[in-house]
Protein backbone atom coordinates (compact mmCIF):
# COMPACT_ATOMS: atom_id res chain seq x y z
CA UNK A 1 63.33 96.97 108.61
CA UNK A 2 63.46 99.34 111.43
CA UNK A 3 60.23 101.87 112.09
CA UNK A 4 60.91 104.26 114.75
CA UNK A 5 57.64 105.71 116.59
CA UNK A 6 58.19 109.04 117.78
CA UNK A 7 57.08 112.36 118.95
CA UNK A 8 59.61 115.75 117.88
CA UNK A 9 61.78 116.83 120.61
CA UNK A 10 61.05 114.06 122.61
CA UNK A 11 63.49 110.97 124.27
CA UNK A 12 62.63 109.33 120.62
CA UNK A 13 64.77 112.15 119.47
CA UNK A 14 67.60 110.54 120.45
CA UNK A 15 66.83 107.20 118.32
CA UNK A 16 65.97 109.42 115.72
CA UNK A 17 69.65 110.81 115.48
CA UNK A 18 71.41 107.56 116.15
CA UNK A 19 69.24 106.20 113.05
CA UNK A 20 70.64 108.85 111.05
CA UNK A 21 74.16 108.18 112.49
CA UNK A 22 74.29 104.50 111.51
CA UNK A 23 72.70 105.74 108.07
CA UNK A 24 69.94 102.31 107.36
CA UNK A 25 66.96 102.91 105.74
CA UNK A 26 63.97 103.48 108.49
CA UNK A 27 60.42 104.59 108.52
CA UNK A 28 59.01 106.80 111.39
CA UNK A 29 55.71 107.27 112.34
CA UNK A 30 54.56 110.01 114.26
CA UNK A 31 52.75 110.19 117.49
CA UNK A 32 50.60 113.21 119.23
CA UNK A 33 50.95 114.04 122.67
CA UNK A 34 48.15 116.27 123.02
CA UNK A 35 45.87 113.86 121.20
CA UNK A 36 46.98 110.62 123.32
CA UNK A 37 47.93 108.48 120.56
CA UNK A 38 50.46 107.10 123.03
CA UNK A 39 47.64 105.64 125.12
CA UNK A 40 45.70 104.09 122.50
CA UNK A 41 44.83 100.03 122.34
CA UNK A 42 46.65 99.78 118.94
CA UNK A 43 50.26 101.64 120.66
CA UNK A 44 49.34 100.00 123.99
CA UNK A 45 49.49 96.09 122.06
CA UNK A 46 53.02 97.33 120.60
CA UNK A 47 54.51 99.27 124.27
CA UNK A 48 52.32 99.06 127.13
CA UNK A 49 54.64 101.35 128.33
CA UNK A 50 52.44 104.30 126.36
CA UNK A 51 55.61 105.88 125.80
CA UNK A 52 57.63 106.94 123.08
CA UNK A 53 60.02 105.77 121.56
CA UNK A 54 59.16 102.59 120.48
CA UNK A 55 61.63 101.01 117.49
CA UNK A 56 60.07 97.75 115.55
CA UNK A 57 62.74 95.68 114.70
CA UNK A 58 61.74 93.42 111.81
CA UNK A 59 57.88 93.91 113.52
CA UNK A 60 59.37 92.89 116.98
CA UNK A 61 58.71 96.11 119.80
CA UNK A 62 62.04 97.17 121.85
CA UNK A 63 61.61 100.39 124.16
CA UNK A 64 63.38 102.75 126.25
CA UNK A 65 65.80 105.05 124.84
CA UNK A 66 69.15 103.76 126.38
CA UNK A 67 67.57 99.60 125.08
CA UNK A 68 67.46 101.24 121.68
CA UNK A 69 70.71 103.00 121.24
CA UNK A 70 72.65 100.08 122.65
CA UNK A 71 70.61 97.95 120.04
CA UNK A 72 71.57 100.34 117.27
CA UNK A 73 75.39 100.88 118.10
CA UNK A 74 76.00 96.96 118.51
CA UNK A 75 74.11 95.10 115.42
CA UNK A 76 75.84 98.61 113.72
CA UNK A 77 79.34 99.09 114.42
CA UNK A 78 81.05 100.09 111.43
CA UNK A 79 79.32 103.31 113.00
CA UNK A 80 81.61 103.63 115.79
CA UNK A 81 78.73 104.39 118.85
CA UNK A 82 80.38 101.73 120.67
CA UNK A 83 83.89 100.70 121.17
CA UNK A 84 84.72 97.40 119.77
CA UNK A 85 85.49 94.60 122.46
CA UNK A 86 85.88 97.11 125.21
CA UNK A 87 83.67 95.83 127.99
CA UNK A 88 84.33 98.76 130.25
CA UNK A 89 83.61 101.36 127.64
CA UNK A 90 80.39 99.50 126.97
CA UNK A 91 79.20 99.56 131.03
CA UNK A 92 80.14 103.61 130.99
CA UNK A 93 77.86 103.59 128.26
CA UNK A 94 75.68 101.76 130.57
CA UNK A 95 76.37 104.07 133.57
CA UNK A 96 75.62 107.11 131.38
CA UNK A 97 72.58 105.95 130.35
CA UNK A 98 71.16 104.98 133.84
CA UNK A 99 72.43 108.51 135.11
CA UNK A 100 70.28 110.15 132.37
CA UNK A 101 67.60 108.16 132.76
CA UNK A 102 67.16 107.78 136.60
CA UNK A 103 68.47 111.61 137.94
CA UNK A 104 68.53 114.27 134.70
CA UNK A 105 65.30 113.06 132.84
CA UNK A 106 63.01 112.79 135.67
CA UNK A 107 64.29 115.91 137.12
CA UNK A 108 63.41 118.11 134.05
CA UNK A 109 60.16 119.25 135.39
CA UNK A 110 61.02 119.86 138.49
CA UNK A 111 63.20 122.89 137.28
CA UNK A 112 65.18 125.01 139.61
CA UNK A 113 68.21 123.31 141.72
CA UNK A 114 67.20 119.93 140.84
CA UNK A 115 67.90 120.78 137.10
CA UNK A 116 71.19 122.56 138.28
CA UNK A 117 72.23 119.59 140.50
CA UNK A 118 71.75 116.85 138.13
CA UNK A 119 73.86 118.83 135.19
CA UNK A 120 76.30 119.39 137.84
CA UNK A 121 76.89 116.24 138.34
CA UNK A 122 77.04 115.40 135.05
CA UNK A 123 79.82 117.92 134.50
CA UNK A 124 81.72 116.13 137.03
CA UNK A 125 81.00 112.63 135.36
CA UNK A 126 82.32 113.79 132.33
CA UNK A 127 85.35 115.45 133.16
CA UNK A 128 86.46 111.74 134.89
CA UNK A 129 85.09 109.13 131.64
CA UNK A 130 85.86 111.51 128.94
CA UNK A 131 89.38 111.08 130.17
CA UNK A 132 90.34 114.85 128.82
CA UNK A 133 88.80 114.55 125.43
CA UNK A 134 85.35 115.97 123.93
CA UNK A 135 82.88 112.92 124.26
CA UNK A 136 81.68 111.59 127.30
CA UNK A 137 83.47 108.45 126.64
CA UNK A 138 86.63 109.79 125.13
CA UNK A 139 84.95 109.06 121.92
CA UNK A 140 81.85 109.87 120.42
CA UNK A 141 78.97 107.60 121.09
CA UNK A 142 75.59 106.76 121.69
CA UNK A 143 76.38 108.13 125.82
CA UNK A 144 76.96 111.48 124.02
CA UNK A 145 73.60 111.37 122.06
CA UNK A 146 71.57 110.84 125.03
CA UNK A 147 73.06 113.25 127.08
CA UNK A 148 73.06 115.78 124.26
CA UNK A 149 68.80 115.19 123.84
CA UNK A 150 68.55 116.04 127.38
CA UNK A 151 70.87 119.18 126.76
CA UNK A 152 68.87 120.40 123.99
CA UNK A 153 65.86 120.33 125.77
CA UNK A 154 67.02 122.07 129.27
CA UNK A 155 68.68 125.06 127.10
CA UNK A 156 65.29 125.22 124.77
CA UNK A 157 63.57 125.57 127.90
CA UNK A 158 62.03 129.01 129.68
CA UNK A 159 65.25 130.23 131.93
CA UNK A 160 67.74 127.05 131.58
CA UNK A 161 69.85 126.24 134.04
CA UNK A 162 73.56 127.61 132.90
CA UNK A 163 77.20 127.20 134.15
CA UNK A 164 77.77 123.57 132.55
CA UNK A 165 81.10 124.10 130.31
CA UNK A 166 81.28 120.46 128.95
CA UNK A 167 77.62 119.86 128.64
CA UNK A 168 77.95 123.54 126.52
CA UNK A 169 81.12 121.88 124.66
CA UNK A 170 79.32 118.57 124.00
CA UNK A 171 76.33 120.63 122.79
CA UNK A 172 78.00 122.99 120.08
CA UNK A 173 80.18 119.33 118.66
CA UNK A 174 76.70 117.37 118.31
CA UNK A 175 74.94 120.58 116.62
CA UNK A 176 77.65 120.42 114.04
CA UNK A 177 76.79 116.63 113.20
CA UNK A 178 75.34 116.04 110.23
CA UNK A 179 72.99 113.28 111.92
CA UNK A 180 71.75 115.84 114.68
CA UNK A 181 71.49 118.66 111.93
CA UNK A 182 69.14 116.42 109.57
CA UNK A 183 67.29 114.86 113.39
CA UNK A 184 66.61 118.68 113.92
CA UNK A 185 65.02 119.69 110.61
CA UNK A 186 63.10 116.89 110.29
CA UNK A 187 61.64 116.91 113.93
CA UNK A 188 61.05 120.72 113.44
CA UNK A 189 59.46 120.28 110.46
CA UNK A 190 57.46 117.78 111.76
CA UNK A 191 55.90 120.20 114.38
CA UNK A 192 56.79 119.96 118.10
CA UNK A 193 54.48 119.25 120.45
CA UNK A 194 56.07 118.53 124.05
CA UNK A 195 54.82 117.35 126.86
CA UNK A 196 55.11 120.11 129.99
């Protein structure tokens, strides 16, 4: 059994979709910012990390969104988030991952040309491993989900940084998913409550 902890709109957003991509039965649980349920002893035994998300795999903790995609995509692969016995494709993944993690996430509050820089970068990134197509890596996958949680943040944000034609591209495909579509209207019905 897999139990997702989560907070709407948050990085567990992008677990949340890839759940609902690979279509197994799961059980969330929600967490509160703004009432610290991240930091308390119970969470902090599970992911001293105090972070979310947090995915229970049969009772055993994994964290950190890119860990629990690649989890997801490979012990699931009828779902196609990962290119069968392509080693390459799976270290773009990789590569994707660490660029989201390490230069657009932290970056987000920072605002201004920092947001602008890292999405332009991005741009560039995907125009070389999406090799002409509509997904970062040519096909869709778990690099395009979270990218595309990232995305939906920036452009739900006060004055978003604009001028990003792929990231734009790659946003309107993954809002016509059926995975992101149900991710959305459950997280918003859930209540968000982001961090600053």
């Amino acid at each position: 059994m897999l139990t997702l902890y989560m907070s709407p709109g948050t990085s567990s957003m992008a677990v949340h979709i890839a759940l609902h991509e690979i279509g197994v039965p799961f059980e969330l649980k929600l967490l509160s910012f703004p009432k610290k349920e991240m930091k308390t002893p119970e969470y902090l035994a599970l992911n001293p990390e105090g972070a979310v998300p947090l995915m229970l795999i049969d009772g055993r903790p994994l964290t950190q969104v890119a860990a629990c995609l690649f989890y997801l995509a490979k012990t699931h692969p009828d779902a196609k988030l990962l290119p069968a016995n392509d080693p390459e494709t799976e270290a773009q993944a990789i590569s994707w991952m660490s660029y989201v993690a390490a230069h657009i996430h932290p970056v987000a509050r920072l605002g201004g040309e920092y947001v602008k820089n890292a999405w332009t970068i991005a741009e560039k990134k995907f125009a070389i491993t999406s090799k002409g197509g509509d997904w970062a890596l040519g096909q869709y996958s778990i690099a395009d989900i979270h990218l595309f949680r990232l995305y939906w943040r920036m452009v739900n944000r006060p004055n978003p940084a604009t001028g990003f034609p792929r990231m734009d591209g790659l946003f309107a495909r993954m809002m016509a998913r059926p995975a992101v579509k149900k991710t959305l209207e459950a997280e918003a019905a859930l209540g968000y409550e982001l961090p600053a």
